[in-house]
Protein backbone atom coordinates (compact mmCIF):
# COMPACT_ATOMS: atom_id res chain seq x y z
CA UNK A 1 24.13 188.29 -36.87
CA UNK A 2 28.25 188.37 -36.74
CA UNK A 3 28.25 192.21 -36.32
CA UNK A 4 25.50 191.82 -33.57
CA UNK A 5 27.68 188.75 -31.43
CA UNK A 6 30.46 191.17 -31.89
CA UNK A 7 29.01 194.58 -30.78
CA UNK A 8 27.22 192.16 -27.82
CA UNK A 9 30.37 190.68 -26.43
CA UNK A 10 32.10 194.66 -26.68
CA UNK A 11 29.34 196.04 -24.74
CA UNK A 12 29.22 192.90 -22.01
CA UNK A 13 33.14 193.38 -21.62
CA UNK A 14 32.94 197.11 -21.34
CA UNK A 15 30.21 196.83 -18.60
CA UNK A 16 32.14 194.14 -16.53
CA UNK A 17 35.32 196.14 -16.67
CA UNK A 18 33.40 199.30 -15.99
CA UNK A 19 30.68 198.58 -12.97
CA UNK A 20 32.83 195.69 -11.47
CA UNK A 21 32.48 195.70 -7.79
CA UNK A 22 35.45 197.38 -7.31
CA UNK A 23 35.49 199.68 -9.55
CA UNK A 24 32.56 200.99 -8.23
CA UNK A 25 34.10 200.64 -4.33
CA UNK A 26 36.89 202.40 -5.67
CA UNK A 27 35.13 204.78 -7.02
CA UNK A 28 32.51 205.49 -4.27
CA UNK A 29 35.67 205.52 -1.54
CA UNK A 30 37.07 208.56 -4.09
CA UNK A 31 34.24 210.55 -3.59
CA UNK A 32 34.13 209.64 0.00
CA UNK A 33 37.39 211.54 0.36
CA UNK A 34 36.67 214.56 -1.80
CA UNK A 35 33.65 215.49 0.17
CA UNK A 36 35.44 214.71 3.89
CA UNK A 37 39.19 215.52 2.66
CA UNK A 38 39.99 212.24 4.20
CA UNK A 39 41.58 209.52 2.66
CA UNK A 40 39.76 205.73 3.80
C-alpha cells in the first residue's frame, strides 16, 4: 500500500505542476502567438 501512497502523491504533484491554471494560460497565450505572430 506504501508503493501505491507513493506513486499517488507523484502523479497528484505532477498533475498540479503540469495543468495548473497558468500553466495552461501560459501555454494557450504561446500558441496564441504562433498562429497570429503576435506576442499578448
Amino acid at each position: 500500500e506504501s508503493e501505491y501512497a507513493e506513486l499517488s502523491e507523484q502523479a497528484t504533484r505532477k498533475a498540479v505542476s503540469n495543468y495548473s491554471e497558468s500553466n495552461i494560460a501560459k501555454r494557450y497565450t504561446d500558441i496564441y502567438n504562433k498562429i497570429t505572430g503576435r506576442n499578448a
